[in-house]
Protein backbone atom coordinates (compact mmCIF):
# COMPACT_ATOMS: atom_id res chain seq x y z
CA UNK A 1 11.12 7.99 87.12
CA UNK A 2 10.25 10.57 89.47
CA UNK A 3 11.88 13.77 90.21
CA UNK A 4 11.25 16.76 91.93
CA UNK A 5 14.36 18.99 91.07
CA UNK A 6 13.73 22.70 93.29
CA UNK A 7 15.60 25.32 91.96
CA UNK A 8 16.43 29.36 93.16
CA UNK A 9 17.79 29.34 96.54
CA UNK A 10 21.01 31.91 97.02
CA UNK A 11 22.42 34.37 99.62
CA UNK A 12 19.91 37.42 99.87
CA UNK A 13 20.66 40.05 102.57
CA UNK A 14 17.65 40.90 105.26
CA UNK A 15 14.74 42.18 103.88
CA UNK A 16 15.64 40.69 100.73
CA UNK A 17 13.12 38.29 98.29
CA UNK A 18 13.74 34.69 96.71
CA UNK A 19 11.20 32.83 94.77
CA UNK A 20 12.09 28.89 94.77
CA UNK A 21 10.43 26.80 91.98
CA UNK A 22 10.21 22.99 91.89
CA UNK A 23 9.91 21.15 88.56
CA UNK A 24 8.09 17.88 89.12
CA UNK A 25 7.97 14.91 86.46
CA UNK A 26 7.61 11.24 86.54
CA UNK A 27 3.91 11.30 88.61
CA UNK A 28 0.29 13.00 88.08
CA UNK A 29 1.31 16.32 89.68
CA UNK A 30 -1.70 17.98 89.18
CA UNK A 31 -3.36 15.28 91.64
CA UNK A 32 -0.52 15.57 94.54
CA UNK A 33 -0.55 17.85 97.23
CA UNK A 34 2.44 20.35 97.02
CA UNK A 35 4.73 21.33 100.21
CA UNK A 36 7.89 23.07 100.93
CA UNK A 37 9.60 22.54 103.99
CA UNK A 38 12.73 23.66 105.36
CA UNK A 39 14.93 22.37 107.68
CA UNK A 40 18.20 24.45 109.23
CA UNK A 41 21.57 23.22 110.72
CA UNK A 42 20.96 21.54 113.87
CA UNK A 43 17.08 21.58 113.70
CA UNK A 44 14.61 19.66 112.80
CA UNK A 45 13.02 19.82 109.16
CA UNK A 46 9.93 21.71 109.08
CA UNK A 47 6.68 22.82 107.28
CA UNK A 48 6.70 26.29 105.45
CA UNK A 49 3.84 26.32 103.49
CA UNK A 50 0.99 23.97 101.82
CA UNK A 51 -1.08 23.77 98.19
CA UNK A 52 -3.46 21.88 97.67
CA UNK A 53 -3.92 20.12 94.23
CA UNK A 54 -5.99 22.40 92.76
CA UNK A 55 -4.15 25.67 94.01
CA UNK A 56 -7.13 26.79 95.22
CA UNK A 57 -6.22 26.41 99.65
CA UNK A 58 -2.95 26.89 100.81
CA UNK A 59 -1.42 27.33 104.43
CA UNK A 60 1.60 28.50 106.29
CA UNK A 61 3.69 27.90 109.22
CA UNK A 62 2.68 30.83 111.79
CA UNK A 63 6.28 32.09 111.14
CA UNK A 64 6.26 32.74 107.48
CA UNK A 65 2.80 33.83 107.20
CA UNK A 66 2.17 36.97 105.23
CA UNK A 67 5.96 37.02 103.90
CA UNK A 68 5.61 34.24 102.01
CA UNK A 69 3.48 32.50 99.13
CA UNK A 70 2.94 29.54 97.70
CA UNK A 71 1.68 28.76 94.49
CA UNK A 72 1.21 26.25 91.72
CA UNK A 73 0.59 25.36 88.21
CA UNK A 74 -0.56 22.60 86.60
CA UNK A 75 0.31 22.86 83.11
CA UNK A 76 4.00 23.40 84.05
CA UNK A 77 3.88 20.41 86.56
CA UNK A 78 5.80 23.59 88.98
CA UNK A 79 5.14 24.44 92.67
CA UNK A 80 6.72 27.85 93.89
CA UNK A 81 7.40 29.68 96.97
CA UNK A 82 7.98 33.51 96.79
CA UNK A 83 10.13 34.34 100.02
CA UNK A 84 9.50 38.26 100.54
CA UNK A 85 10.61 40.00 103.86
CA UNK A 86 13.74 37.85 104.72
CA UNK A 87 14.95 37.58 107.85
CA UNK A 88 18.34 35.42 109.06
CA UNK A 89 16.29 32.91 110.67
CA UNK A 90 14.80 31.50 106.96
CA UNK A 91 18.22 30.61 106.36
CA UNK A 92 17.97 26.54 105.89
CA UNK A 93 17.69 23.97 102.93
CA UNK A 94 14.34 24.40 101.71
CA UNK A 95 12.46 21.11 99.93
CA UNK A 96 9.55 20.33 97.81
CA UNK A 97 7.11 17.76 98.89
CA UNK A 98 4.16 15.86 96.63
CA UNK A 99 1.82 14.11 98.67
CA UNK A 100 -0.85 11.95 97.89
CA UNK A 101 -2.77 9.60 100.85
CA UNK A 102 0.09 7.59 101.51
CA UNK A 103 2.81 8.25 98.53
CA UNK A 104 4.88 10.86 99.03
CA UNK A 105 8.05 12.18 96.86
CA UNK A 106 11.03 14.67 98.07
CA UNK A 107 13.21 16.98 96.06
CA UNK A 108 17.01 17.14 96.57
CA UNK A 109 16.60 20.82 98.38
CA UNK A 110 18.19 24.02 97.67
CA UNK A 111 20.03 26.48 99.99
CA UNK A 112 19.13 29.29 101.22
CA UNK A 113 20.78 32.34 103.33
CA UNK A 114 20.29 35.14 104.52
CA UNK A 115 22.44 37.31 105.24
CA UNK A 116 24.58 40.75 105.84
């Protein structure tokens, strides 16, 4: 059975740091494409950030670009995203994505707001 279960979201005030982690199982993770999106009340979900399968290339959404960082590893079938730099606007449900060609799997999400 696959699951992506994401885990770490919170209230953190402005300026503040969060690092999500998503715990995949159930499919090859090391050959799947890793994503988190986001998607806020009202809007429309969206891409944050991009790894590829080997962690070696990622990419960002122009607005989260040198605040936060994606990572990955392998061996613990995980995907992160380390959220530095907060600002109110980040507050949404952030999700974990594995994509490969045309299979792809979503996690359940996990809040997150920010804050004063």
């Amino acid at each position: 059975q696959v699951q992506l279960v994401e885990s770490g979201g919170g209230l953190v005030q402005p300026g503040g740091s969060l690092r999500l982690s998503c715990v995949a199982s159930g499919f090859p993770f090391s050959t799947y494409v890793m994503s988190w999106y986001r998607q806020a009340p009202g809007k429309q979900r969206e891409l944050v950030a991009t790894v590829i399968s080997t962690g070696r290339s990622t990419s960002y959404a122009d607005s989260v670009k040198g605040r936060f960082t994606i990572s990955r590893d392998n061996v613990k079938n995980m995907v992160y995203l380390q959220m530095n730099s907060l600002k109110p606007e980040d507050t949404a449900v952030y999700y974990c994505k594995a994509t490969n060609w045309g299979t792809h799997y979503w996690g359940q999400g996990t809040q997150v707001t920010v804050s004063s």
